[in-house]
N, C-alpha and C. Protein backbone atom coordinates (compact mmCIF):
# COMPACT_ATOMS: atom_id res chain seq x y z
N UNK A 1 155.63 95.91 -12.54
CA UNK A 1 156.02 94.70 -13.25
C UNK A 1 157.46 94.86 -13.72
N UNK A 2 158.38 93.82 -13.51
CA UNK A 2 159.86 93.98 -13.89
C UNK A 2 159.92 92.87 -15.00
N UNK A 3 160.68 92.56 -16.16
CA UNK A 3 160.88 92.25 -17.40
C UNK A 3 162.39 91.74 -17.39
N UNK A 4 162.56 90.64 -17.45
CA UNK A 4 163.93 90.53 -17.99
C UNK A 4 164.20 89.59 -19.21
N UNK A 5 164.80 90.43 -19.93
CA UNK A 5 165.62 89.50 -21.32
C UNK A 5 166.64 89.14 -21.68
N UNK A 6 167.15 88.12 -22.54
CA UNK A 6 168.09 87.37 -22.75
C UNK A 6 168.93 88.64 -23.72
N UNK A 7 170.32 88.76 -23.32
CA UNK A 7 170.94 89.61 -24.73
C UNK A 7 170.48 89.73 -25.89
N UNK A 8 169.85 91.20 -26.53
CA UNK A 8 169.50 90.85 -28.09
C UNK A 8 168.19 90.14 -28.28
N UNK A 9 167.42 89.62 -26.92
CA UNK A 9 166.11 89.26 -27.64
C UNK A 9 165.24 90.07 -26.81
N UNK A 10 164.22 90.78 -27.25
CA UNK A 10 163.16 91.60 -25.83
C UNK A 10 162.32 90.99 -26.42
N UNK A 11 161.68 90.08 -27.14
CA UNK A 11 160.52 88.83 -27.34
C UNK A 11 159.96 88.40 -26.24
N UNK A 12 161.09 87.75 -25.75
CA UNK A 12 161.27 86.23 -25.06
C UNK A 12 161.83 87.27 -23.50
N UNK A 13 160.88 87.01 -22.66
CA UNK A 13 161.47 87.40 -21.04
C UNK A 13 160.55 86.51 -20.34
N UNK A 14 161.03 87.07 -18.87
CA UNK A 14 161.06 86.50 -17.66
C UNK A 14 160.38 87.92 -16.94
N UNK A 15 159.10 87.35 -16.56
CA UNK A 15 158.14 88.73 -16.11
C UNK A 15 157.93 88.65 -14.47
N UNK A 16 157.85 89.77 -13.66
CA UNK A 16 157.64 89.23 -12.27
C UNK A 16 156.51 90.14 -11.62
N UNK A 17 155.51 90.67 -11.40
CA UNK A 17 154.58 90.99 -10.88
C UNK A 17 154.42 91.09 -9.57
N UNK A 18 154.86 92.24 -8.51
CA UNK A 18 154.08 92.37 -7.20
C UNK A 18 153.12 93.07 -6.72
N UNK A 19 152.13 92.20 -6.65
CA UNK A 19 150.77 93.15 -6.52
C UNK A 19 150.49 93.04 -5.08
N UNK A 20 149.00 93.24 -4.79
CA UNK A 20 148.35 93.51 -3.51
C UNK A 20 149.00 92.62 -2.96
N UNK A 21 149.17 93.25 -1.10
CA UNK A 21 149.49 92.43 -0.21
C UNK A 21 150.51 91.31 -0.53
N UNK A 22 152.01 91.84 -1.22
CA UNK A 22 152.92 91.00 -1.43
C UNK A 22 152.90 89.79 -2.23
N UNK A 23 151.41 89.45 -3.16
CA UNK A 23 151.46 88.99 -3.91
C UNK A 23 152.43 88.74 -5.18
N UNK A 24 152.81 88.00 -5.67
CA UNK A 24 153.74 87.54 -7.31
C UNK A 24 153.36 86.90 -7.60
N UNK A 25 153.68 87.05 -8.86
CA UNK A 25 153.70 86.22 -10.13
C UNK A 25 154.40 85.98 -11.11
N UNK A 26 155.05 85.46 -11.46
CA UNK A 26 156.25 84.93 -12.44
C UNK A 26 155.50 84.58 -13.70
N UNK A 27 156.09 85.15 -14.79
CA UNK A 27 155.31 85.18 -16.17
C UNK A 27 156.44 84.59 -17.15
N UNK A 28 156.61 83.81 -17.67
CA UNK A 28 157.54 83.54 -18.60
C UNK A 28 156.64 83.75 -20.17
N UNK A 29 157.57 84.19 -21.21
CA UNK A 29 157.25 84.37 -22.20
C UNK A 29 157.86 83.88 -23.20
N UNK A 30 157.10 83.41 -24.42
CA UNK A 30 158.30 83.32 -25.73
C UNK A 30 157.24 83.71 -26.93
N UNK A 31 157.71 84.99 -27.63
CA UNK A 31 157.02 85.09 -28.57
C UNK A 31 156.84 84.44 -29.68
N UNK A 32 157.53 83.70 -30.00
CA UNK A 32 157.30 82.95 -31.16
C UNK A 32 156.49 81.90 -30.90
N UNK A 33 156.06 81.18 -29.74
CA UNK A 33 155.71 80.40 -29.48
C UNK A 33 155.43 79.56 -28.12
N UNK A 34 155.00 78.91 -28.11
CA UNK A 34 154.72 78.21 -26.03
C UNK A 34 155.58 77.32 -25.65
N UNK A 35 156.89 77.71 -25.71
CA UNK A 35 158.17 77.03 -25.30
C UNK A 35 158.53 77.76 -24.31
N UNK A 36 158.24 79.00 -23.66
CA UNK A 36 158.88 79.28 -22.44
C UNK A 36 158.43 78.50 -20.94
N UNK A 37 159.21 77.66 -21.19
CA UNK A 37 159.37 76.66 -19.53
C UNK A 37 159.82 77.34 -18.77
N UNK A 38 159.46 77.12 -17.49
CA UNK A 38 159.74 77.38 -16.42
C UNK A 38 160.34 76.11 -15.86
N UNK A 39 161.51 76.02 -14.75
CA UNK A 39 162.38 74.96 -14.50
C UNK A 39 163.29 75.42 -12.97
N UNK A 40 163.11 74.72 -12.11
CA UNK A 40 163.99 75.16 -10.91
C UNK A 40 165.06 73.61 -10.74
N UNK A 41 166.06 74.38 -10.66
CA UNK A 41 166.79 73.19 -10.88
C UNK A 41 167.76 73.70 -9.03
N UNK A 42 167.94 72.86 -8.29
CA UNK A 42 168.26 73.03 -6.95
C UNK A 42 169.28 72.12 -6.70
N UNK A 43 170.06 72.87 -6.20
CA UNK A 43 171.06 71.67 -5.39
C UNK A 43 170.97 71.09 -4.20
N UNK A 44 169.85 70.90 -4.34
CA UNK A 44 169.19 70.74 -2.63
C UNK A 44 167.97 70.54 -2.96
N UNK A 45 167.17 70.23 -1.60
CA UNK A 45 165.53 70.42 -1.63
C UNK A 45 164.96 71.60 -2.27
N UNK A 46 163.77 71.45 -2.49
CA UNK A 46 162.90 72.49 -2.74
C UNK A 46 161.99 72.57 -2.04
N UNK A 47 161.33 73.46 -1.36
CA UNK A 47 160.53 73.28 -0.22
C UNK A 47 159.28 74.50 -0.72
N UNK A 48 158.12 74.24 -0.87
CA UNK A 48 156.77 75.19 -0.37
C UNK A 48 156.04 74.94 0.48
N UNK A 49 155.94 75.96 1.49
CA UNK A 49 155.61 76.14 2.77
C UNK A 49 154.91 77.34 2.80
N UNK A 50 153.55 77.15 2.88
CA UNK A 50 152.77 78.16 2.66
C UNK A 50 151.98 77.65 3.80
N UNK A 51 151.24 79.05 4.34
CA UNK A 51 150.85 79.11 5.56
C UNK A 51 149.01 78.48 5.18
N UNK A 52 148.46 78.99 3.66
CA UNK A 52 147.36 78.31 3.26
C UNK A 52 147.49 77.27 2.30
N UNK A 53 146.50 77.32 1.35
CA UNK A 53 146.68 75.84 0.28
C UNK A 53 147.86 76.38 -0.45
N UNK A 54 147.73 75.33 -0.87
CA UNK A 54 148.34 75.20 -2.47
C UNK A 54 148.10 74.48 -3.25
N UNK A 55 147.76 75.15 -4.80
CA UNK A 55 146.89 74.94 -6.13
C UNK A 55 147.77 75.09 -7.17
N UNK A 56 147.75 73.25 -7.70
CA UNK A 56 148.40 73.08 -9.09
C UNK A 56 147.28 73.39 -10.09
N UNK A 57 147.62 74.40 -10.94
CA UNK A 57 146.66 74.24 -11.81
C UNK A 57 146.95 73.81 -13.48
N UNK A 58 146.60 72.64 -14.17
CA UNK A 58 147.66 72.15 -15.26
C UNK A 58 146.57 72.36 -16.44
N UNK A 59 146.51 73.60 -17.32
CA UNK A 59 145.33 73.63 -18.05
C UNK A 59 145.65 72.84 -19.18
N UNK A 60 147.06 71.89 -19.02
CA UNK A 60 147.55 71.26 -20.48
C UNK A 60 146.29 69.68 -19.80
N UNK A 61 146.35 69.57 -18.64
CA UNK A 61 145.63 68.47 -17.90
C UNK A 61 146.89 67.29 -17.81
N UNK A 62 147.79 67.59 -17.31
CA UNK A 62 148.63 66.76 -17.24
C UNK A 62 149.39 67.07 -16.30
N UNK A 63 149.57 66.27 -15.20
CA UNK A 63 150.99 66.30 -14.14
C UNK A 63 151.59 65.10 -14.00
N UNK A 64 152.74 65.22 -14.23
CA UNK A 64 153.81 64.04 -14.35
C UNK A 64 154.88 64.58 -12.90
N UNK A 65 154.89 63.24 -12.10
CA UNK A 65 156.03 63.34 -11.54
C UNK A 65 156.73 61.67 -11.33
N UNK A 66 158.30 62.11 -11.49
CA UNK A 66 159.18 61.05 -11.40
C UNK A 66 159.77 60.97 -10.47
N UNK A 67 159.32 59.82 -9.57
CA UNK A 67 160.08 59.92 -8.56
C UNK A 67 160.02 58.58 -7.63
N UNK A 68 160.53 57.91 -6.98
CA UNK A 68 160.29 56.15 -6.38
C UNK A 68 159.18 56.27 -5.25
N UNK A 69 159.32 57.52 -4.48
CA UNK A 69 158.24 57.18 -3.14
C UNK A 69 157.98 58.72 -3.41
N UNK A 70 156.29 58.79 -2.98
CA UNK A 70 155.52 60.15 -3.04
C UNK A 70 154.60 59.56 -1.65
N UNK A 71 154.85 60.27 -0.58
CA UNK A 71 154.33 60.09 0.34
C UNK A 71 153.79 61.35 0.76
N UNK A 72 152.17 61.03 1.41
CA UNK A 72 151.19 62.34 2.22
C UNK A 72 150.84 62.14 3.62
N UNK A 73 151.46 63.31 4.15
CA UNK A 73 151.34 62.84 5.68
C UNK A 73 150.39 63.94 6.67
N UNK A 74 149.70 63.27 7.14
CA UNK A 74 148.75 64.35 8.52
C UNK A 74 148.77 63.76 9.53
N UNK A 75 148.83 64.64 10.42
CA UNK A 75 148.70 64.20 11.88
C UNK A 75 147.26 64.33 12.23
N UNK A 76 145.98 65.10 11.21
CA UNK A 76 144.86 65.39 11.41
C UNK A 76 144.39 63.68 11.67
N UNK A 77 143.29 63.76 12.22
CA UNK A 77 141.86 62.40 12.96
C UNK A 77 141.99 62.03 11.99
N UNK A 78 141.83 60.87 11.29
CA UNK A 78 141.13 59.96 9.89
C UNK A 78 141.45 60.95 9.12
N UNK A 79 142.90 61.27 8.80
CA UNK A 79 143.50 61.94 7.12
C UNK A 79 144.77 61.14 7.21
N UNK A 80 145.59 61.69 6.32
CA UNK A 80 145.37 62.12 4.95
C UNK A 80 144.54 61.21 4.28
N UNK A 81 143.49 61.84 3.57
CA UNK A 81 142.47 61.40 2.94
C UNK A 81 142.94 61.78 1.20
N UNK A 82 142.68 60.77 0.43
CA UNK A 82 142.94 60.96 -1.39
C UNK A 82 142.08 60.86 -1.96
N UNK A 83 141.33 61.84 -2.59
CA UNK A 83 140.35 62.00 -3.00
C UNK A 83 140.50 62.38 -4.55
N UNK A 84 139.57 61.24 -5.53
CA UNK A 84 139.52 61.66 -7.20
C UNK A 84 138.52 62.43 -7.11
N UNK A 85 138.10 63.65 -7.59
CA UNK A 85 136.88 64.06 -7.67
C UNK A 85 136.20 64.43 -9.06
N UNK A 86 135.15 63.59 -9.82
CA UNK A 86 135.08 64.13 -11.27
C UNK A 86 133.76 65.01 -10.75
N UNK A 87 133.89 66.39 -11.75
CA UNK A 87 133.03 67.53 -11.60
C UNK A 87 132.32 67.61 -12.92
N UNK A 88 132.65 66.30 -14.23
CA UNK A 88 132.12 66.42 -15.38
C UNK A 88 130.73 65.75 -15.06
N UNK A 89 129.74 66.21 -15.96
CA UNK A 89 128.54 66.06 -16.10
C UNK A 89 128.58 65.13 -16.87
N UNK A 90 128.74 63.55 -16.52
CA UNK A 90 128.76 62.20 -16.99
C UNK A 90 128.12 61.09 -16.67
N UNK A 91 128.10 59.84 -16.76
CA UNK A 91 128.11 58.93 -16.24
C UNK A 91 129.08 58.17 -15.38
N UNK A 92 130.29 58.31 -16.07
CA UNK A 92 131.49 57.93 -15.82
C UNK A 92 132.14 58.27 -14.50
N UNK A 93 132.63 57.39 -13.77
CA UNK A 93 133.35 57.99 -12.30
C UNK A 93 135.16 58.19 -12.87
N UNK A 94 135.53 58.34 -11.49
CA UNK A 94 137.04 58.46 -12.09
C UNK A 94 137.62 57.27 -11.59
N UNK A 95 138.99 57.21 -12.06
CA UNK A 95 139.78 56.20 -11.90
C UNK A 95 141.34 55.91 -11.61
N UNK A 96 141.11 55.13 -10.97
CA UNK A 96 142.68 54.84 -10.18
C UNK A 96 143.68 53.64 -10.81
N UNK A 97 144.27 54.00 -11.46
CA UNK A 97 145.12 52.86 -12.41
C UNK A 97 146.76 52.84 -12.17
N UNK A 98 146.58 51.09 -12.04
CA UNK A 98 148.30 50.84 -11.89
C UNK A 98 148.11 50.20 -12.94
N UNK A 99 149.86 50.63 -13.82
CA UNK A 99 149.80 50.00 -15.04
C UNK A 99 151.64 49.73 -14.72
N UNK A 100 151.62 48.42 -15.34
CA UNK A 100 152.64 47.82 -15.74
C UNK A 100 152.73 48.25 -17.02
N UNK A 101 154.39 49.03 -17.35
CA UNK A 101 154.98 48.84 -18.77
C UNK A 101 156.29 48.68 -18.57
N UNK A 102 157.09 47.44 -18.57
CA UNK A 102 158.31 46.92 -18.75
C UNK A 102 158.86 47.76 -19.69
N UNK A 103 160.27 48.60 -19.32
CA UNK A 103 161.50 49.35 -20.31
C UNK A 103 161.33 48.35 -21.68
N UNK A 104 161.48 46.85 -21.19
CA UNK A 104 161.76 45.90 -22.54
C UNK A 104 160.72 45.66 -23.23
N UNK A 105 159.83 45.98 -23.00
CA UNK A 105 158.76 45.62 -24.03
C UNK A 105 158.36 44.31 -23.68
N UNK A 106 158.73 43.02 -22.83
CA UNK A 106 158.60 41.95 -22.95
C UNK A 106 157.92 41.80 -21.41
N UNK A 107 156.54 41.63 -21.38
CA UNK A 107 155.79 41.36 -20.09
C UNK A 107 156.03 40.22 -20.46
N UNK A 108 155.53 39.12 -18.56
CA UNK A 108 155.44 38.18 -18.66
C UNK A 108 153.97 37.47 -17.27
N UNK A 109 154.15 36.54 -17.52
CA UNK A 109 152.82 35.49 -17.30
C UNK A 109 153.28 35.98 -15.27
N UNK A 110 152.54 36.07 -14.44
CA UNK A 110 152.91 36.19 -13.13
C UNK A 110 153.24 37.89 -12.85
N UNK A 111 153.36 38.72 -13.33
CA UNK A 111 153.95 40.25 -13.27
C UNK A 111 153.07 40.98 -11.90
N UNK A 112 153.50 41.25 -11.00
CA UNK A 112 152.98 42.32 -10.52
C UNK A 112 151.85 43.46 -11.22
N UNK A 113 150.99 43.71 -11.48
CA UNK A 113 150.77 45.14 -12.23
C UNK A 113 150.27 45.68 -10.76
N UNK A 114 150.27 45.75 -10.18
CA UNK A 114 150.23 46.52 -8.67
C UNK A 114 149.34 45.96 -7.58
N UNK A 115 149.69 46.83 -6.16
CA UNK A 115 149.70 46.51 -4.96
C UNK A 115 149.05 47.33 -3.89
N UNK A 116 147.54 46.90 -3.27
CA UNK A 116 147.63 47.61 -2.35
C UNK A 116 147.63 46.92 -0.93
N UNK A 117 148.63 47.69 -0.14
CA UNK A 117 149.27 47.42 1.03
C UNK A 117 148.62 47.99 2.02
N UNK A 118 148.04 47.54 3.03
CA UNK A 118 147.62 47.46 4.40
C UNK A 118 148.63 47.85 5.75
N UNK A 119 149.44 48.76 6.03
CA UNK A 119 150.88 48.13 6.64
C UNK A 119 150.26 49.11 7.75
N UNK A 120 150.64 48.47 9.39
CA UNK A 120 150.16 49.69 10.68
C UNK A 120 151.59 49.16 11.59
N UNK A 121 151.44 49.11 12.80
CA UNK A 121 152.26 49.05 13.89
C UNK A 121 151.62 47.60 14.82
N UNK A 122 152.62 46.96 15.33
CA UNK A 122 152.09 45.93 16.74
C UNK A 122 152.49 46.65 17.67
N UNK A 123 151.39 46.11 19.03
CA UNK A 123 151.87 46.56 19.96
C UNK A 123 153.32 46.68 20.72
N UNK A 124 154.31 46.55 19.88
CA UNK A 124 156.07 46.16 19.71
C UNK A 124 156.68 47.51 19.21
N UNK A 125 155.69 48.39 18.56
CA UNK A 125 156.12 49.25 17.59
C UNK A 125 156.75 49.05 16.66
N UNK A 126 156.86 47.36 16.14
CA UNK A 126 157.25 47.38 14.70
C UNK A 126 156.24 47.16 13.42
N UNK A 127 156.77 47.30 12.58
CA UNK A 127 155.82 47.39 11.26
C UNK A 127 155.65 45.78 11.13
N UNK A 128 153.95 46.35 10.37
CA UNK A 128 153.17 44.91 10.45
C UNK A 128 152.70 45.47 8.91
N UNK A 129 152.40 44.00 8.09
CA UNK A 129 152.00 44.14 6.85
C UNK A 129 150.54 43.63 7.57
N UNK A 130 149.35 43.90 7.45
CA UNK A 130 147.99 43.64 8.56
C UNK A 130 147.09 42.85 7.05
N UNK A 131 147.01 43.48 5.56
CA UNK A 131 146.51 42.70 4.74
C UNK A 131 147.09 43.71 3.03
N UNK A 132 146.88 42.69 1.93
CA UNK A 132 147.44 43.59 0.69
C UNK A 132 145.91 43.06 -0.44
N UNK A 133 146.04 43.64 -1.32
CA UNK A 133 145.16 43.41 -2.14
C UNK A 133 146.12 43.57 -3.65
N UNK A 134 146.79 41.96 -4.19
CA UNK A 134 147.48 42.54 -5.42
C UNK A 134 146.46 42.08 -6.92
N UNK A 135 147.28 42.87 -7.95
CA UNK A 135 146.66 42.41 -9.50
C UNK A 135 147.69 41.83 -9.66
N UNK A 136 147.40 40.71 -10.69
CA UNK A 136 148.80 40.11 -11.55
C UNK A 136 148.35 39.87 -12.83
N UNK A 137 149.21 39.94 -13.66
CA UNK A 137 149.03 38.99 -14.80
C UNK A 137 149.14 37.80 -14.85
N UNK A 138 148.13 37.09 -15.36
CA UNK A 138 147.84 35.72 -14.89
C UNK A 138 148.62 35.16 -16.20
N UNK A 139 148.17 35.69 -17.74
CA UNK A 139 148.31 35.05 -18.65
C UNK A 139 148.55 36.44 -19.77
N UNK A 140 149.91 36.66 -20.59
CA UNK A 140 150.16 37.63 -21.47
C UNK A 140 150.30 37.79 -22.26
N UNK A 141 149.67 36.44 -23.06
CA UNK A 141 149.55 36.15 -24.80
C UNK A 141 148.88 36.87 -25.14
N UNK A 142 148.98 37.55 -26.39
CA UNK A 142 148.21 38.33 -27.35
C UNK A 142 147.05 37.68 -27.76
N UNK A 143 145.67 38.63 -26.89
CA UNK A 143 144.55 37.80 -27.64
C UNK A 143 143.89 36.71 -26.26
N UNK A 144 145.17 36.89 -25.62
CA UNK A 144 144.65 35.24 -24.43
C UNK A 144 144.30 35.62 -22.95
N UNK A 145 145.39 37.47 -23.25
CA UNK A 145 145.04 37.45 -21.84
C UNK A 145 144.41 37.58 -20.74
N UNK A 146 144.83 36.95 -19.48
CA UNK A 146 143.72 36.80 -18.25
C UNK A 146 144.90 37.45 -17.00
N UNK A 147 143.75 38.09 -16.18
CA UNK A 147 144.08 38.29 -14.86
C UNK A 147 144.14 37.66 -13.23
N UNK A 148 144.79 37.65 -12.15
CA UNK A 148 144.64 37.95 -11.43
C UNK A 148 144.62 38.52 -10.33
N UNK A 149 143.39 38.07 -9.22
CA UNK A 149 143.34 39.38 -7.96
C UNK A 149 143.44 38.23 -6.96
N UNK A 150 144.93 38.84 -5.38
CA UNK A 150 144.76 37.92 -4.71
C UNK A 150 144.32 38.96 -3.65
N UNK A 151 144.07 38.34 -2.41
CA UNK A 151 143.95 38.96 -1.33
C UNK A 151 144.55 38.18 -0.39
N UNK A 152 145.31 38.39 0.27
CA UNK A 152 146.07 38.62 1.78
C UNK A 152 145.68 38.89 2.90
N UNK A 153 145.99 38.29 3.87
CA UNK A 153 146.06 38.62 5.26
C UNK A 153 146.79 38.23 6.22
N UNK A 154 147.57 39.10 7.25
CA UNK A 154 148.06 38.62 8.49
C UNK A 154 147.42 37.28 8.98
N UNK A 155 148.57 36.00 9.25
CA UNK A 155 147.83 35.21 9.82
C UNK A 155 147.96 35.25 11.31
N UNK A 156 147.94 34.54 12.15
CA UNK A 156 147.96 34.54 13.81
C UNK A 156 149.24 35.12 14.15
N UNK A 157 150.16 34.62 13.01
CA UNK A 157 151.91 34.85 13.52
C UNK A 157 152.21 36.28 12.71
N UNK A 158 151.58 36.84 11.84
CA UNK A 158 151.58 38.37 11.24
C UNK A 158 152.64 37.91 9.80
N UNK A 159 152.57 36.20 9.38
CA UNK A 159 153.19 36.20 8.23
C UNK A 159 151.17 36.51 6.94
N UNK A 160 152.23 36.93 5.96
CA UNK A 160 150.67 37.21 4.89
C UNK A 160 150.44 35.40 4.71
N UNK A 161 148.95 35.65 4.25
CA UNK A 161 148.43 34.51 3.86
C UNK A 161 147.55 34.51 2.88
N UNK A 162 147.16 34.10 1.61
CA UNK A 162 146.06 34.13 0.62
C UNK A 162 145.03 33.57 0.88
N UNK A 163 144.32 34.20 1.06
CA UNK A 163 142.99 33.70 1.81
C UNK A 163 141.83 33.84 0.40
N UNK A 164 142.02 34.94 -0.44
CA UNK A 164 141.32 34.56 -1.75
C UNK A 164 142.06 34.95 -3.22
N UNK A 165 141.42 34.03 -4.11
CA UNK A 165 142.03 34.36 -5.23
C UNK A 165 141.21 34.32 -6.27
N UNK A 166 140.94 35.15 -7.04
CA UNK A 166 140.07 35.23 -8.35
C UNK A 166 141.12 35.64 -9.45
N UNK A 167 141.26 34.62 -10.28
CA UNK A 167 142.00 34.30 -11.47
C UNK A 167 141.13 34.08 -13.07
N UNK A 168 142.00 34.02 -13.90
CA UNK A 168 141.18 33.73 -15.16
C UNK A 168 141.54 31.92 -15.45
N UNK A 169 140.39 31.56 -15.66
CA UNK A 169 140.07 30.37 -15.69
C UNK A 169 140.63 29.29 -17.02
N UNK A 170 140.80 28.46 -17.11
CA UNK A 170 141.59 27.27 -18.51
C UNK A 170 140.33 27.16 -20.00
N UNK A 171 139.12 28.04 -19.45
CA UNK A 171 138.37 28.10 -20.77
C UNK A 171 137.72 29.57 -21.11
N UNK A 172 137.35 30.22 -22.06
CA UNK A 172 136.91 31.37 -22.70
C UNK A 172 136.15 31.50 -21.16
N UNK A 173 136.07 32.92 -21.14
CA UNK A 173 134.98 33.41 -20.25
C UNK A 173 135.10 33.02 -18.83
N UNK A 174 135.62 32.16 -18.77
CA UNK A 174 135.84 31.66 -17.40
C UNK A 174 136.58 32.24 -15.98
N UNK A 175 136.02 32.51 -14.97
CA UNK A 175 136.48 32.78 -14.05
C UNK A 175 136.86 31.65 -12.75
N UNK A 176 138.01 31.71 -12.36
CA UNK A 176 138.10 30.44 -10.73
C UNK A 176 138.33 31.31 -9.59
């Protein structure tokens, strides 16, 4: 095991571990407390390329990433496959949530809150939107509000078309 510390502090290091069969492990420490982050900061890509899996494990239960497009790609039969899996002894399943929160604080009546997209190839090899399934906010008064869900589809000419719509309705309780 190798140890490294900052000038003047041997508390607080940076631990590295090579065990069996070329195994490591990187240990960060801070004695006073659970502030030693770990942080790769690159001028470039970062790439892991491992010949087996690879396992995030977040015992805080939290992974955050920022970033505009997160794309998963296989060339395997019927994958990439995304799978929630709850292993708690519940009732409860898990869940897949798009959430709208505007920087301004100020939603409005019509908003996107998300989209799922259908998109493949024509026999042209160009991209085809084939069908989408969106949410919107129908209505964003405090107290008032209602949703809706449209659905889409390619029509004959491959423009989308709304073929259904379930909205919140002009009285309590009401669905159209």
């Amino acid at each position: 095991t190798w140890k490294w510390w900052k000038a003047g502090n041997t508390d607080d290091y940076l631990g590295m571990d090579l065990g069996t069969h070329g195994s490591v492990q990187l240990t960060t420490v801070d004695a006073a407390a659970a502030a030693a982050h770990f942080s790769i900061v690159a001028d470039g890509n970062i790439t892991l390329n491992a010949t087996a899996d690879i396992a995030l494990v977040a015992t805080g239960n939290d992974v955050t990433v920022d970033t505009d497009n997160f794309t998963i790609e296989s060339a395997g039969v019927s994958a990439p496959d995304l799978m929630l899996l709850s292993t708690s002894n519940h009732a409860a399943g898990s869940n897949f949530i798009f959430k709208k929160q505007r920087a301004d604080n100020t939603p409005a009546d019509g908003d996107a809150i998300g989209t799922v997209t259908f998109q493949g190839e024509d026999d042209g090899g160009e991209n085809q939107v084939y069908a989408s399934i969106a949410g919107l906010s129908e209505e964003t008064g405090d107290g008032e509000e209602g949703g809706k869900l449209k659905f889409d589809v390619a029509s004959h000419d491959g423009e989308l078309r709304t073929g259904l719509v379930i909205e919140d309705g002009n009285a309590e309780d009401e669905i159209d």
